[in-house]
Protein backbone atom coordinates (compact mmCIF):
# COMPACT_ATOMS: atom_id res chain seq x y z
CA UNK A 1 -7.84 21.42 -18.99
CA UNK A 2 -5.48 23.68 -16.55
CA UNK A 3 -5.20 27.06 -17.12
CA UNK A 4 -1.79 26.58 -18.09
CA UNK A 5 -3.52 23.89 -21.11
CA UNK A 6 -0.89 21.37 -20.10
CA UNK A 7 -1.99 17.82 -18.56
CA UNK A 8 -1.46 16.42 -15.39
CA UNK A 9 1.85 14.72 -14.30
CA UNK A 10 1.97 11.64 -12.80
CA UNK A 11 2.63 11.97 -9.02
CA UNK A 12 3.39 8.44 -7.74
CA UNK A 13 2.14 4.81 -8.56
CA UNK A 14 0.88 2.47 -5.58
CA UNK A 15 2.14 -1.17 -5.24
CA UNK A 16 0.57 -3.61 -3.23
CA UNK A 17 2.86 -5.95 -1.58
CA UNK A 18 3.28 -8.59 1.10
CA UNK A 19 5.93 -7.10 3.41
CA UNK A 20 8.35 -3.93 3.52
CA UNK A 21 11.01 -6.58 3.99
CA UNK A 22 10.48 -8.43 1.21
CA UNK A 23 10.06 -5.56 -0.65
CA UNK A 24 13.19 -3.68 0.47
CA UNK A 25 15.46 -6.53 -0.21
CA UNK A 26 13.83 -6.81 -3.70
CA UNK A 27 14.25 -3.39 -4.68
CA UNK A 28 17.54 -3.26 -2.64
CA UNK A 29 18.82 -5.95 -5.40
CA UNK A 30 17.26 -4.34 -8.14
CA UNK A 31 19.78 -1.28 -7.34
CA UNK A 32 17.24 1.01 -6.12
CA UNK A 33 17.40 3.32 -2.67
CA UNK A 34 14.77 2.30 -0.41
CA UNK A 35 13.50 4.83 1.71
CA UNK A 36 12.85 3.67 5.90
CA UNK A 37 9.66 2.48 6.63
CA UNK A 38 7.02 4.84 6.99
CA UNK A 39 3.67 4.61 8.67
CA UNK A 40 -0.13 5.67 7.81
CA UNK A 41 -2.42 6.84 10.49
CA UNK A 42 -4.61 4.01 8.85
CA UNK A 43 -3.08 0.93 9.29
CA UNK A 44 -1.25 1.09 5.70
CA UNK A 45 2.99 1.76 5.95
CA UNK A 46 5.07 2.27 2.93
CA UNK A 47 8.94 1.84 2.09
CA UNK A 48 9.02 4.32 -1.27
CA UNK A 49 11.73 4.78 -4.38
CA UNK A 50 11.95 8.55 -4.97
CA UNK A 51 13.25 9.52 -8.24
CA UNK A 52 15.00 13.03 -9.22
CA UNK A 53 12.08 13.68 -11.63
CA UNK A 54 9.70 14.02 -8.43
CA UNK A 55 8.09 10.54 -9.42
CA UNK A 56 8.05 7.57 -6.88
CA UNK A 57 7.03 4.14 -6.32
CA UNK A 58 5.24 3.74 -3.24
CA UNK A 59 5.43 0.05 -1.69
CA UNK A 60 2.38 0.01 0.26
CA UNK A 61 1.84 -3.57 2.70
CA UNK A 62 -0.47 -4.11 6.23
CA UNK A 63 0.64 -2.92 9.20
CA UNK A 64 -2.47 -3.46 11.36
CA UNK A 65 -5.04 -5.38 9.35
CA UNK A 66 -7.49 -3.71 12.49
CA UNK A 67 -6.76 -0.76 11.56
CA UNK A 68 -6.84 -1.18 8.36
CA UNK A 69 -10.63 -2.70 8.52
CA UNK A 70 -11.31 0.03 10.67
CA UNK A 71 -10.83 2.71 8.29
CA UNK A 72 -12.29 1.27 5.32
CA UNK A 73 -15.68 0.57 7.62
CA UNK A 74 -15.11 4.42 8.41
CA UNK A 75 -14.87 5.52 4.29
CA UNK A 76 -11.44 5.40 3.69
CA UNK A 77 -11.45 4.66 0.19
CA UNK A 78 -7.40 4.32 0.03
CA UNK A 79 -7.88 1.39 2.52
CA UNK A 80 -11.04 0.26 1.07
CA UNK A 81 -9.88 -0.07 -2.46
CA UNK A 82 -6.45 -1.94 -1.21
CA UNK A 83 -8.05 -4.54 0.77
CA UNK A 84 -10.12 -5.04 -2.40
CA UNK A 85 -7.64 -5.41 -4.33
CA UNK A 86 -5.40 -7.74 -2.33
CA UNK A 87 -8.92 -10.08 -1.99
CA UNK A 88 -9.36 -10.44 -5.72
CA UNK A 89 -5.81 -10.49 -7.02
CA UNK A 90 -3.31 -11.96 -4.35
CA UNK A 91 -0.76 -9.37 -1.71
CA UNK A 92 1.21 -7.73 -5.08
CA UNK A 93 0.73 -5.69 -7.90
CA UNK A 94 -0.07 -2.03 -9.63
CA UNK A 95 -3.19 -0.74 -7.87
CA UNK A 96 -3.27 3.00 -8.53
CA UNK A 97 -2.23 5.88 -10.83
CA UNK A 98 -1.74 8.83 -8.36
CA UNK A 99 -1.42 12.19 -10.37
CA UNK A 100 0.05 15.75 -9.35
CA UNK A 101 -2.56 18.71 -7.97
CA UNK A 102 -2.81 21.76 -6.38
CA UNK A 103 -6.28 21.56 -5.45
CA UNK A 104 -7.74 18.30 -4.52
CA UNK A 105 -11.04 19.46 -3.48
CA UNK A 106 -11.66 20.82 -7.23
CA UNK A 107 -10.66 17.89 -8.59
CA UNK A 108 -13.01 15.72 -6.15
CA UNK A 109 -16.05 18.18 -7.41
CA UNK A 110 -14.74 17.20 -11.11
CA UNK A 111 -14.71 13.63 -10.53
CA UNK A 112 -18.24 13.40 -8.95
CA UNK A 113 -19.43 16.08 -11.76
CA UNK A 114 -18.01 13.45 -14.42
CA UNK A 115 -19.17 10.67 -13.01
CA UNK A 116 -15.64 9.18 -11.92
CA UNK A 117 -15.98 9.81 -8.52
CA UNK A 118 -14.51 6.84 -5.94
CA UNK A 119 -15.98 8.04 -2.94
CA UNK A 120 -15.39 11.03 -0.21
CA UNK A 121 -11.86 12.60 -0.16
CA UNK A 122 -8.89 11.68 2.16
CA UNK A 123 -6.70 14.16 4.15
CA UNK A 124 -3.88 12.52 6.30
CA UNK A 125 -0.64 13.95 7.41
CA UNK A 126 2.62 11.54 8.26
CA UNK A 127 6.01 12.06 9.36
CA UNK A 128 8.76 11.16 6.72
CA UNK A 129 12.30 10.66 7.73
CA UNK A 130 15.24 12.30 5.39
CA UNK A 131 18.40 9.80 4.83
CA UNK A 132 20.16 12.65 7.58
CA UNK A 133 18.07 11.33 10.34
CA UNK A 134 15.95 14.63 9.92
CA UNK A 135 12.36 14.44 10.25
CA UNK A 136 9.96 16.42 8.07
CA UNK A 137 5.58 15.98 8.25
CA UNK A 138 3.48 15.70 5.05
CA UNK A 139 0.44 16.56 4.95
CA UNK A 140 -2.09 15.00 2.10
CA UNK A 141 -5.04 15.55 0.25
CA UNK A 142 -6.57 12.67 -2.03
CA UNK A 143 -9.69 12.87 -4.83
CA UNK A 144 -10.31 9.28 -5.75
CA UNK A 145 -11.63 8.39 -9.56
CA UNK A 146 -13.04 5.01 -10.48
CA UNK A 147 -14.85 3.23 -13.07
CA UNK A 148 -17.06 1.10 -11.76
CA UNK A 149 -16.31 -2.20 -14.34
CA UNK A 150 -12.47 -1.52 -13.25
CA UNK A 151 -12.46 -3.52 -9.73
CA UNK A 152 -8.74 -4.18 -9.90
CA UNK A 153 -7.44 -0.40 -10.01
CA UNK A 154 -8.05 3.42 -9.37
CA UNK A 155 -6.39 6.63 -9.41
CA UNK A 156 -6.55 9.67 -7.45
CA UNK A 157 -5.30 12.90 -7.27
CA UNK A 158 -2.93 13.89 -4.63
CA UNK A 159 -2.33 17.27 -3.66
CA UNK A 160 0.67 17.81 -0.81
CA UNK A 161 -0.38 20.35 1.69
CA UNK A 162 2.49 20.27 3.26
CA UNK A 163 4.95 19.87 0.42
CA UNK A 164 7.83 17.34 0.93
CA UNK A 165 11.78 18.68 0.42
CA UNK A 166 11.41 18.01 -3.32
CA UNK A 167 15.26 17.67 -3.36
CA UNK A 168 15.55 14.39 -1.25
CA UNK A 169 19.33 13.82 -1.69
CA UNK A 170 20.87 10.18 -1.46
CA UNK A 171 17.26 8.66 -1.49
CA UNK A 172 16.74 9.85 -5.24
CA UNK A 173 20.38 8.68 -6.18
CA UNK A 174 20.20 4.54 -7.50
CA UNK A 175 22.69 2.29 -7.88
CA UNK A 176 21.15 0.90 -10.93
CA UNK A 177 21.24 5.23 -12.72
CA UNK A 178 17.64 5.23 -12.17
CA UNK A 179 16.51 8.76 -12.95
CA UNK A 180 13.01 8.51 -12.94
CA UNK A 181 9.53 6.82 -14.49
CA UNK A 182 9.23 6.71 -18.24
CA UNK A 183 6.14 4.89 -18.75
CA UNK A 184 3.32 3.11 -16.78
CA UNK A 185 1.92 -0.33 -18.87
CA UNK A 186 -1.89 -1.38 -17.95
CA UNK A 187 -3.98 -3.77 -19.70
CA UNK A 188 -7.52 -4.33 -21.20
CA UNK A 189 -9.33 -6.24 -23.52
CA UNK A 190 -10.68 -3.36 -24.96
CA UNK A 191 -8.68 -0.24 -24.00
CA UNK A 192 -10.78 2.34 -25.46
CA UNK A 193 -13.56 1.87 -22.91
CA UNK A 194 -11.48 3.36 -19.91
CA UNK A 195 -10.34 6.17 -22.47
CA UNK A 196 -12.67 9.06 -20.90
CA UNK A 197 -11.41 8.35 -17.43
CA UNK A 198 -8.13 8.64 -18.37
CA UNK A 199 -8.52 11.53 -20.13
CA UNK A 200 -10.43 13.13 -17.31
CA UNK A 201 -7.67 12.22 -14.44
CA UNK A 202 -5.07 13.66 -16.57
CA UNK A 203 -6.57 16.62 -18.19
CA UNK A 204 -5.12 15.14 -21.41
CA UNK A 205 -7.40 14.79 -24.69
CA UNK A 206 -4.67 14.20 -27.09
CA UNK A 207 -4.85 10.38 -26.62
CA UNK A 208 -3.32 8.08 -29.39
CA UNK A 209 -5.23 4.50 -30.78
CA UNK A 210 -3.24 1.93 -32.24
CA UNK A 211 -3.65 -1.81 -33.51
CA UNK A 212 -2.45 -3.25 -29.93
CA UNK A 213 -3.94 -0.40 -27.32
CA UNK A 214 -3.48 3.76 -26.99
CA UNK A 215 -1.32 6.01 -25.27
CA UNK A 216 -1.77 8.88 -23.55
CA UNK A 217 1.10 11.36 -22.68
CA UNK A 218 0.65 13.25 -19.14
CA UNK A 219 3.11 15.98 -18.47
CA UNK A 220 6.16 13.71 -17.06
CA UNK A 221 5.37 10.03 -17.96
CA UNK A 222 3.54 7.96 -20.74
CA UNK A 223 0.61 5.86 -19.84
CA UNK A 224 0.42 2.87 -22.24
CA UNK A 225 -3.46 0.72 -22.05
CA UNK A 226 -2.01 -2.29 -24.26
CA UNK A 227 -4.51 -5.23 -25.16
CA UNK A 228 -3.33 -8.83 -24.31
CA UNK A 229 -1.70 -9.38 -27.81
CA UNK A 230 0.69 -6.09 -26.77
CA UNK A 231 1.38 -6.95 -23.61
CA UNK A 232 2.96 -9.69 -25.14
CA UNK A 233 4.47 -8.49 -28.43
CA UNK A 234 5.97 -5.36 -26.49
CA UNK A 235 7.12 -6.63 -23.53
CA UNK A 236 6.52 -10.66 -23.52
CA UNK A 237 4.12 -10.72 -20.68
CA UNK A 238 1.77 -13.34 -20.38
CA UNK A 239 -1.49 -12.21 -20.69
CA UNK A 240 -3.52 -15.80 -19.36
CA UNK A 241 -6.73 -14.92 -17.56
CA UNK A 242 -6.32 -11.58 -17.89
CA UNK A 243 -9.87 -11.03 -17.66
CA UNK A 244 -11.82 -7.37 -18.14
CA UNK A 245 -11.02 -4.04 -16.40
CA UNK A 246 -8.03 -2.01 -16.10
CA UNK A 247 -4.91 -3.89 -14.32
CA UNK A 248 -1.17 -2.57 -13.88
CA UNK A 249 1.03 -4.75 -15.24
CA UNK A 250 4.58 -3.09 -15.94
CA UNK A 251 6.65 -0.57 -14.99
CA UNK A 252 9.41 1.02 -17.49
CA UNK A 253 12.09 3.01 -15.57
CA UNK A 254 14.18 5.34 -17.15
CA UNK A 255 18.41 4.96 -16.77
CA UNK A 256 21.18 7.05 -17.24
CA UNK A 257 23.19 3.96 -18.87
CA UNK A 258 22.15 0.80 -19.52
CA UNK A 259 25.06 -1.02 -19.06
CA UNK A 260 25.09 -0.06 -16.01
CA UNK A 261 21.70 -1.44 -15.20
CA UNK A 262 22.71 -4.58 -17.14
CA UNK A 263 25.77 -5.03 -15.39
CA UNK A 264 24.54 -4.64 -11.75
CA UNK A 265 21.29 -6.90 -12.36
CA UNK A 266 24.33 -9.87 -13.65
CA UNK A 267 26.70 -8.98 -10.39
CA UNK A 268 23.12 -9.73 -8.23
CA UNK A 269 21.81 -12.73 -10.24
CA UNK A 270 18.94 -11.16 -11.13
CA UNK A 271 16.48 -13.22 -13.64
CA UNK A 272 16.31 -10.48 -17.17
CA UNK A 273 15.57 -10.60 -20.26
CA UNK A 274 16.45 -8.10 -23.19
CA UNK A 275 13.30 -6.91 -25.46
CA UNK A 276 14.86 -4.20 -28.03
CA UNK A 277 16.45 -1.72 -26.12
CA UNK A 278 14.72 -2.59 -22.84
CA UNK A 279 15.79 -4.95 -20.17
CA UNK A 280 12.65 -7.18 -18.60
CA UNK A 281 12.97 -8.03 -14.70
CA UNK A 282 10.13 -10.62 -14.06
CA UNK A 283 8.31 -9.80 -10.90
CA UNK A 284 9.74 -11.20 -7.49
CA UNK A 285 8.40 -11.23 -4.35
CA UNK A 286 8.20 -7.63 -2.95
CA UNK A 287 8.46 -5.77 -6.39
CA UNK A 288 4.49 -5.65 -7.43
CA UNK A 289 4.91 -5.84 -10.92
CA UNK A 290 7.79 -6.77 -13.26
CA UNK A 291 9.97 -3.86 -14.38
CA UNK A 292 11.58 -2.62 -17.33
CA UNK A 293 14.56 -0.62 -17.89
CA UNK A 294 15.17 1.81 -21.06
CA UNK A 295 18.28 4.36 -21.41
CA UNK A 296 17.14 7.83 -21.89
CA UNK A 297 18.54 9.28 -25.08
């Protein structure tokens, strides 16, 4: 646990898709505000929703698929672990829980003394344009943690060396009152098995069982680990050939109103479905996962 004996927040989650395009129209119609197109020294290039809770969604899709090879032959276990999961599991989806740090190279040297380790760390920098034109560079540092029976999805710890402007302006205001990321849905068979890496990543031992899964709160968003039967009763996924391992399979976003949400997903024709107080957007093409929407109280 942190000195301050509070667990990690989550950072940013990592969504595999097909094409930027595709993706920014998607999330375009969804109401969101899609940051321009950004580019890793690896191959990999992004298009990412920030949120005014310092949470995003980062698009990720193949820019060079040579460079991309390239990398992951070289130990880049960001690249390595994305063109793993696009092989087993299609071009979209929830690959990666990627949680808040001021120190990746401790947390690497925890992961590897707990056995979670997922391989050397990553340090890249990239230059991320503000909606003024202006033109700021980030510098990263990245701690990978794995369990080895969990092919389909990782997290890592990213610490920002060279901190981004934390108040991004028009890119963290949404059309659809978007405010941030309320909880993060994966699913198991058997959740408790991937309980101790969890709890590890986050630095968070207060974790709570239940008939259909657990939960585990980090210090900014909930992490759900729902079995197939609550994937389904919560939120009406369907849970065919869901097979072993740890897999993302819904976001819940946090509104201001949502009527608001409700009404803008009508004006666009977007497919929804209401679940209690939630709204249910099936995934598209470009959106990784489906998405739910919940009014914060």
């Amino acid at each position: 646990m942190s000195e301050l004996n509070k667990p990690r927040g989550l950072d940013h989650l990592v969504l595999p898709v097909l094409s930027l395009e595709a993706a920014r129209l998607r999330l375009t119609d969804l109401g969101f505000t899609v940051a321009l197109d950004a580019r890793h020294p690896f191959g990999t290039e992004n298009a990412c929703v920030f949120f005014g809770d310092d949470t995003y969604l980062e698009p990720l899709a193949i820019a060079s698929r040579e460079e991309c090879e390239a990398a992951a032959k070289a130990g880049n276990m960001f690249v390595a672990r994305d063109q793993a999961f696009r092989f087993r599991n299609g071009p979209e989806g929830l690959s990666a829980i990627v949680v808040k740090t001021e120190d990746g190279e401790a947390d690497h040297r925890r992961f590897v003394a707990e056995g979670f380790s997922g391989g050397p760390m990553l340090h890249f920098e990239r230059v991320f344009k503000m909606a003024d034109g202006s033109e700021v560079m980030g510098g990263f540092k990245l701690a990978f943690a794995v369990d080895l029976r969990s092919p389909d999805f990782f997290l890592f710890a990213c610490e920002r060396v060279n901190p981004l402007p934390a108040d991004r302006g028009a890119l963290a205001r949404h059309e659809n009152g978007a405010l941030g990321l309320s909880t993060v849905v994966l699913g198991e068979d058997n959740p408790s098995d991937f309980q101790y890496l969890l709890e590890e990543v986050f630095e968070q031992r207060a974790v709570e069982a239940h008939s259909f899964g657990l939960s585990l709160q980090s210090a900014n968003v909930a992490v759900e680990v729902l079995t197939p039967a609550g994937l389904s009763g919560y939120f009406g996924l369907d849970t065919e050939n869901c097979g072993r391992g740890l897999k993302g399979r819904l976001i819940v976003v946090k509104v201001a109103d949502i009527g608001v949400t409700e009404r803008l997903l009508a004006a666009k024709g977007i497919a929804f479905s209401r679940r209690g107080a939630r709204l249910i957007v099936p995934h598209e093409a470009g959106q990784g996962v489906p998405f739910a929407f919940e009014e914060v109280s």
